[in-house]
Protein backbone atom coordinates (compact mmCIF):
# COMPACT_ATOMS: atom_id res chain seq x y z
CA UNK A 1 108.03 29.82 -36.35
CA UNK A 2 105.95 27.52 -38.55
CA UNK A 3 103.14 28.27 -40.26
CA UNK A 4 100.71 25.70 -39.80
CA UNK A 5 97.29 27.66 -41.58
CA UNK A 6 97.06 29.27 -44.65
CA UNK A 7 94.72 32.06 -45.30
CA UNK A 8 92.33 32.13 -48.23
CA UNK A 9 89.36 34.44 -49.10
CA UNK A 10 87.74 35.90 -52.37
CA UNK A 11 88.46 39.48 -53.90
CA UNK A 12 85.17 40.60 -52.14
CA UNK A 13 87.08 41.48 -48.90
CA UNK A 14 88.62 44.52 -49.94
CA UNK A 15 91.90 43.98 -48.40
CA UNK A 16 95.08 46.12 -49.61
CA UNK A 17 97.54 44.29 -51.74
CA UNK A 18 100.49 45.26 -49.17
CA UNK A 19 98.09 43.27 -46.30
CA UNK A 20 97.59 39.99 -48.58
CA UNK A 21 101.13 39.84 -49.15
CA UNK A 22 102.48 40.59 -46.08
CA UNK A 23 100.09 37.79 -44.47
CA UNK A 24 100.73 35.63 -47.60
CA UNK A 25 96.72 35.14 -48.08
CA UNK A 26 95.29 33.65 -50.79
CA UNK A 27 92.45 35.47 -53.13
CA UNK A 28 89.84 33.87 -55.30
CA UNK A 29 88.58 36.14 -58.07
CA UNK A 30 84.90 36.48 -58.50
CA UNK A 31 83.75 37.24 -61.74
CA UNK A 32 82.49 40.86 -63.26
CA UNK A 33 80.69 41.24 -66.16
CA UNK A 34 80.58 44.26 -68.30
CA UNK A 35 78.95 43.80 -72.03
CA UNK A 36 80.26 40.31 -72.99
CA UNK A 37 83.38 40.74 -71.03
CA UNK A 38 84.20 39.00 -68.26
CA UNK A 39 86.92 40.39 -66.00
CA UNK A 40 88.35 38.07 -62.74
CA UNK A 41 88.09 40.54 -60.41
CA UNK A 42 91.25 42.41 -59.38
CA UNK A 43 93.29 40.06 -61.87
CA UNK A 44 92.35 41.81 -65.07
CA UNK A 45 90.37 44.89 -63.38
CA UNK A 46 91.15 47.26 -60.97
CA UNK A 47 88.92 49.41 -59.30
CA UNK A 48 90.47 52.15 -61.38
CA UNK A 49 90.08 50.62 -64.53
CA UNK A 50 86.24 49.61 -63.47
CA UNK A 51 84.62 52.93 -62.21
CA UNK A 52 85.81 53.90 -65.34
CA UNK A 53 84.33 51.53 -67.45
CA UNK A 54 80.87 51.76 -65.12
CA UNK A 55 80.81 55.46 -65.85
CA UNK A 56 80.63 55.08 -69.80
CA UNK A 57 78.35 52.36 -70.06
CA UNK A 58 74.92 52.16 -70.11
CA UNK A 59 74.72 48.60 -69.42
CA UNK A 60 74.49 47.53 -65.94
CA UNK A 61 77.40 45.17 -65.11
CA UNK A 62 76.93 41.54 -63.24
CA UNK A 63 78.70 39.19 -61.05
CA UNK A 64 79.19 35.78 -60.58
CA UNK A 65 81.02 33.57 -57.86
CA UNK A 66 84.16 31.41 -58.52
CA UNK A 67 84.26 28.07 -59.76
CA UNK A 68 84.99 24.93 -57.60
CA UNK A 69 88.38 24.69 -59.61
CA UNK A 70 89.45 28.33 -58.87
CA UNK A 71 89.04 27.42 -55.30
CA UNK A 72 90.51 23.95 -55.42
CA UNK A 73 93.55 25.73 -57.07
CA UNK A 74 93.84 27.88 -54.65
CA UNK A 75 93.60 25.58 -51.82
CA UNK A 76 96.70 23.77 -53.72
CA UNK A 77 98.66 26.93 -53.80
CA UNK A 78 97.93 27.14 -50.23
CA UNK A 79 99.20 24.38 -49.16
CA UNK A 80 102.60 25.06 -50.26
CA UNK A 81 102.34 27.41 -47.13
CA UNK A 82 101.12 25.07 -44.38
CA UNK A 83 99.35 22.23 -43.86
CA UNK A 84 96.06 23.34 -42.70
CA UNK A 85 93.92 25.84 -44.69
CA UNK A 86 91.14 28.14 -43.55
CA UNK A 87 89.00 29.81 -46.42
CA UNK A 88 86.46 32.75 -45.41
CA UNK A 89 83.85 33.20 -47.67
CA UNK A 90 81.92 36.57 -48.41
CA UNK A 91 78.21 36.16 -46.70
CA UNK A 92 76.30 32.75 -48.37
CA UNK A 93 73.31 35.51 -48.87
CA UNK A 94 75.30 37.96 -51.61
CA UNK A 95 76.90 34.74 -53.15
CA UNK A 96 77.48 31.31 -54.02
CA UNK A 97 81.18 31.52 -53.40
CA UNK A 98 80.39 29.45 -49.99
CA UNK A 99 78.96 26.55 -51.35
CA UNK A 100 81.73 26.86 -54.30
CA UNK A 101 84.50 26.69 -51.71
CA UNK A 102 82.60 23.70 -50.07
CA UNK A 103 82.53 21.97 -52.96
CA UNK A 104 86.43 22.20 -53.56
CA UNK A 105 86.33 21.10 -50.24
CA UNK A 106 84.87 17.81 -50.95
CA UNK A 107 86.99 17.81 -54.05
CA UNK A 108 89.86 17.83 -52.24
CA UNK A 109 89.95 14.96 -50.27
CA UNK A 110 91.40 12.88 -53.74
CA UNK A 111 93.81 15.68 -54.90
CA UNK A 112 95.00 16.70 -51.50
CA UNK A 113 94.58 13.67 -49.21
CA UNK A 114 95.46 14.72 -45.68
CA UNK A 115 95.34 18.22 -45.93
CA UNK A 116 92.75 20.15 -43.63
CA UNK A 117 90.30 22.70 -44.93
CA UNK A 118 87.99 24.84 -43.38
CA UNK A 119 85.41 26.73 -44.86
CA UNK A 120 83.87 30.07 -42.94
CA UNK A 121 81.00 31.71 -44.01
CA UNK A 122 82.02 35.37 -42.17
CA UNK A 123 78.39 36.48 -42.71
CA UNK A 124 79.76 40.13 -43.70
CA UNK A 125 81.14 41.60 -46.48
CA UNK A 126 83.21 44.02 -47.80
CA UNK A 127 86.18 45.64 -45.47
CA UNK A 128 84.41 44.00 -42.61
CA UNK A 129 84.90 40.48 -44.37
CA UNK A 130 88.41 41.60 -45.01
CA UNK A 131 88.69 42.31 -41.20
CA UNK A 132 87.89 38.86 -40.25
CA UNK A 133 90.14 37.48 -42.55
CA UNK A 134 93.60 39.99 -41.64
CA UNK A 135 92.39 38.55 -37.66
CA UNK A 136 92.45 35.11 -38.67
CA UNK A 137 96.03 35.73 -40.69
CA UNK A 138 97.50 37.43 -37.94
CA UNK A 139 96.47 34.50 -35.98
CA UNK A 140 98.04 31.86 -38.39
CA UNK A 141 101.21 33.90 -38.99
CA UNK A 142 101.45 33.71 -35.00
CA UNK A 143 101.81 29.61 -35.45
CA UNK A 144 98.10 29.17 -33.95
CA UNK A 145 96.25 25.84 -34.86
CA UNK A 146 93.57 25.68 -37.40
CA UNK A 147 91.15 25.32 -34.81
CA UNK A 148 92.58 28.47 -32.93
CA UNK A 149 92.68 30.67 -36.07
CA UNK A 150 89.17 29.49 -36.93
CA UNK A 151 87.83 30.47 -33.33
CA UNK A 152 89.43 33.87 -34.14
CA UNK A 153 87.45 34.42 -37.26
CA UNK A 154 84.26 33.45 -36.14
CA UNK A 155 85.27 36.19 -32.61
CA UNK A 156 85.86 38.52 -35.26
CA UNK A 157 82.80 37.94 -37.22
CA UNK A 158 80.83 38.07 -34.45
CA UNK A 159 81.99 41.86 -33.37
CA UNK A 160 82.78 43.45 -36.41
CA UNK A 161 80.49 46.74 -37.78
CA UNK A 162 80.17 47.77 -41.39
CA UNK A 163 78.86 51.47 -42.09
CA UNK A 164 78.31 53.01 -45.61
CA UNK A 165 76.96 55.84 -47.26
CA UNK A 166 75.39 55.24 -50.61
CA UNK A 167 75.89 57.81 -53.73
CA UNK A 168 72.92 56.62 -54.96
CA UNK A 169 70.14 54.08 -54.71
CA UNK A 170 70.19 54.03 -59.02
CA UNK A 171 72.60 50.92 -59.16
CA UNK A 172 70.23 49.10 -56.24
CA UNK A 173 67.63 49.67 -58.10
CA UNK A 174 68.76 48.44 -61.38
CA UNK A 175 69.99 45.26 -59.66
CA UNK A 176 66.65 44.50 -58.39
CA UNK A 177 67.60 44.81 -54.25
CA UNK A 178 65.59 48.06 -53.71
CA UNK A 179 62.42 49.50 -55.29
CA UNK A 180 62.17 52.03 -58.16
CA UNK A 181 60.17 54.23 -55.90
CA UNK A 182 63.05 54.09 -52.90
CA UNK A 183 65.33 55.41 -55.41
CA UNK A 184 62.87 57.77 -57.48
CA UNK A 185 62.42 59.34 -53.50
CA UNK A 186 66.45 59.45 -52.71
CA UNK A 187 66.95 61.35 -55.90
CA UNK A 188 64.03 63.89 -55.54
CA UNK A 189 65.02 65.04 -51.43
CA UNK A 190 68.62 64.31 -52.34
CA UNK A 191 68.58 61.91 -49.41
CA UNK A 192 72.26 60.11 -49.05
CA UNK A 193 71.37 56.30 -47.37
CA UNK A 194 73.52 55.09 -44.53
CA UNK A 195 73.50 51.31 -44.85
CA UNK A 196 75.04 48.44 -42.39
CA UNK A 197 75.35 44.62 -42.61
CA UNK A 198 73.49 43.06 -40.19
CA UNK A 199 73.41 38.93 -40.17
CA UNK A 200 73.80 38.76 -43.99
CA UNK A 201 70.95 41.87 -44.93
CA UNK A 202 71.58 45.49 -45.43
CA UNK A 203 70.01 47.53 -43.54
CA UNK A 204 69.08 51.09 -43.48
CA UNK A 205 70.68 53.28 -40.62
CA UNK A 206 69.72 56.39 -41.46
CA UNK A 207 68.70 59.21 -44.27
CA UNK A 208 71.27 62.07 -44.69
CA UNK A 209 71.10 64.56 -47.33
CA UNK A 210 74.75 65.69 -48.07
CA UNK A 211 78.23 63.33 -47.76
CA UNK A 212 79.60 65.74 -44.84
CA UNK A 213 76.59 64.82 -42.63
CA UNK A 214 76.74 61.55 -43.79
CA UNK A 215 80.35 61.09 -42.34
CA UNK A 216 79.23 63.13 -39.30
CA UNK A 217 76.51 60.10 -38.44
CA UNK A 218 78.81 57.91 -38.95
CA UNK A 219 81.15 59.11 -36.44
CA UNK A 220 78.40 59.20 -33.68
CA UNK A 221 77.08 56.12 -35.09
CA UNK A 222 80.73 54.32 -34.30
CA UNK A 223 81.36 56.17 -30.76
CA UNK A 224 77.77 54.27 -29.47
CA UNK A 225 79.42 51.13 -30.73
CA UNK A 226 82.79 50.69 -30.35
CA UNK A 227 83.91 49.68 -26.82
CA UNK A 228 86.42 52.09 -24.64
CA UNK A 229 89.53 50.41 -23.56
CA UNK A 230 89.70 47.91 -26.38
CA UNK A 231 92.02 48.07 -29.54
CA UNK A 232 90.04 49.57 -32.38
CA UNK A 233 90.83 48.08 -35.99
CA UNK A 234 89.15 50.10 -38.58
CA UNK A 235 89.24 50.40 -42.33
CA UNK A 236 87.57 53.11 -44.86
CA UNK A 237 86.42 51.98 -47.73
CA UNK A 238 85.28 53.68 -50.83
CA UNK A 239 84.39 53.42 -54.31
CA UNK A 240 86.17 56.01 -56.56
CA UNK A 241 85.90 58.43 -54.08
CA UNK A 242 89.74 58.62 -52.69
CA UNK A 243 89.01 62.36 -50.87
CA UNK A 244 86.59 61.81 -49.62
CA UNK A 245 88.35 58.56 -47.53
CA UNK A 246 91.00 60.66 -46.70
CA UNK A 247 89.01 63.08 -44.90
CA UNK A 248 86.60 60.74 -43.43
CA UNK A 249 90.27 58.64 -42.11
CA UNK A 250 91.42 62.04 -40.73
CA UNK A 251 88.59 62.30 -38.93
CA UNK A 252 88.71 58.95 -37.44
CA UNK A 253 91.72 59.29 -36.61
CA UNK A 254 91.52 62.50 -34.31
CA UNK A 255 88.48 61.00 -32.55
CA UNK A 256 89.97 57.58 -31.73
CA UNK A 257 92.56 55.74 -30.52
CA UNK A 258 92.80 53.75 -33.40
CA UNK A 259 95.70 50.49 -33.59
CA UNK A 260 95.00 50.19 -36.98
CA UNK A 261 93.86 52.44 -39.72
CA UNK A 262 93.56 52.10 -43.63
CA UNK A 263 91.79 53.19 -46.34
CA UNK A 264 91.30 50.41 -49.16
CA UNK A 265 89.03 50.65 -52.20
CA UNK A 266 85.38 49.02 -52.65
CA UNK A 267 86.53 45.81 -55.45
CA UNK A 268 84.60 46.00 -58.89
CA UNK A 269 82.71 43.12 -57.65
CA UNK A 270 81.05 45.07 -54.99
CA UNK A 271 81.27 48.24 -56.63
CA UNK A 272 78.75 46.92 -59.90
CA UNK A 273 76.27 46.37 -57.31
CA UNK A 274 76.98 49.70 -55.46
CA UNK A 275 77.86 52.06 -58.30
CA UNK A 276 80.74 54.73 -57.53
CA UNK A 277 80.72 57.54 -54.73
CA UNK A 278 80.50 55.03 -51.97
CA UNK A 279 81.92 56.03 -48.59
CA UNK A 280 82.03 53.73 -45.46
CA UNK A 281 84.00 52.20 -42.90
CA UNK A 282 84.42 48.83 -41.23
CA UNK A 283 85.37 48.44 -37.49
CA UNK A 284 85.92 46.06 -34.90
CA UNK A 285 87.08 46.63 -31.11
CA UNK A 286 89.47 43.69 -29.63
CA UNK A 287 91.54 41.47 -31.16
């Protein structure tokens, strides 16, 4: 069968290098900064290398979205797949990397005359933005229009749940997104944050004090949302914290009747904002 959409989305989305190849989808770095180095994320960095690096330094590390001509290279590549291309964006309120794949968009119309391009906004990040895009390439790689695989993404979007547990609210903090005394508080009661995605913010769920509870509320937290009779798709994530993701995946998997089930690692491009030790999981019920 002919492929007639190609798949691209940024390094953001947390999706396991055996996935994007298997679906043949395309990734756009985004860039870390550590020092006066800048790394294109999982290019030149891997989470490995990062966590590393984040532990030893005393210097908080920064981001920055892709360039027009990183996209517009990628929708090139792309093309030598199928005709029509669908690129799904992290949420337009973490980054610029929307309006940067818009731009390539408009771009090009000169250096790509005929080819269609699509540009999603998922509103999510993370595993959940990686679940939206594996939807959308297991719709293309099923020969569905661009239209079709587009309506697919936005279903997705619209249903998928993102659940974390924070190590610690010291890299928040640092980064400006939560206040000093938030954190100052977390530290002193030893309270571990359990933090969703809702319409572009994070949001606090709940307050737990130890990483076992924590996984425990999420658990409950995912049987009140996930809907009985329906496929469940989930992915753990986690940021340097491999056994912990293995338990929490054991778990899942003895609760629910899960038709897909992986445990991928939180990219250095979410992880400088996050710091290491995070746990969480992104789900979705239905195809």
């Amino acid at each position: 069968m002919t492929q007639k959409v190609a798949i691209i989305t940024d390094s953001s989305a947390c999706i396991p290098g055996e996935l994007l190849r298997e679906y043949r989808i395309g990734l756009v770095p985004l860039n870390v900064i550590i020092g006066r180095k800048t790394y294109q994320d999982g290019v030149d960095i891997t989470p490995t290398k990062f966590y590393a690096l984040l532990r030893e330094t005393e210097e908080l590390p920064t981001t920055s979205h892709s360039s027009p001509g990183a996209h517009l290279e990628a929708y090139r590549r792309a093309n030598r797949i199928a005709p029509g291309i669908l690129c799904i964006t992290i949420s337009s309120s973490f980054s610029g990397q929307f309006s940067s794949a818009q731009v390539a968009r408009e771009r090009a119309g000169e250096s790509l005359p005929g080819v269609a391009i699509e540009v999603f906004d998922c509103g999510t990040a993370a595993a959940a933005q990686g679940m939206v895009v594996l939807a959308a390439a297991r719709a293309a790689a099923a020969g569905q229009s661009l239209d079709e695989v587009l309506a697919r993404a936005k279903s997705v979007a619209g249903r998928v749940h993102l659940i974390a547990m924070v190590d610690s609210l010291n890299y928040l903090v640092r980064g400006g997104h939560v206040p000093k005394a938030a954190a100052w508080a977390s530290s002193l009661f030893k309270i571990k944050p359990l933090l969703t995605l809702d319409d572009g913010d994070a949001r606090l769920l709940a307050n737990t004090r130890t990483t076992p509870r924590a996984m425990a509320r999420m658990l409950k937290i995912m049987k009140q949302m996930v809907i009985k009779g329906l496929p469940l798709r989930v992915a753990v994530m986690h940021a340097d914290a491999l056994k912990n993701a293995e338990l929490l995946k054991e778990q899942i998997a003895s609760r629910f009747d899960c038709s897909e089930l992986f445990i991928t690692e939180f990219t250095p491009v979410m992880g400088a904002h996050i710091g290491p030790g995070l746990i969480g999981v992104a789900f979705c019920s239905g195809d």
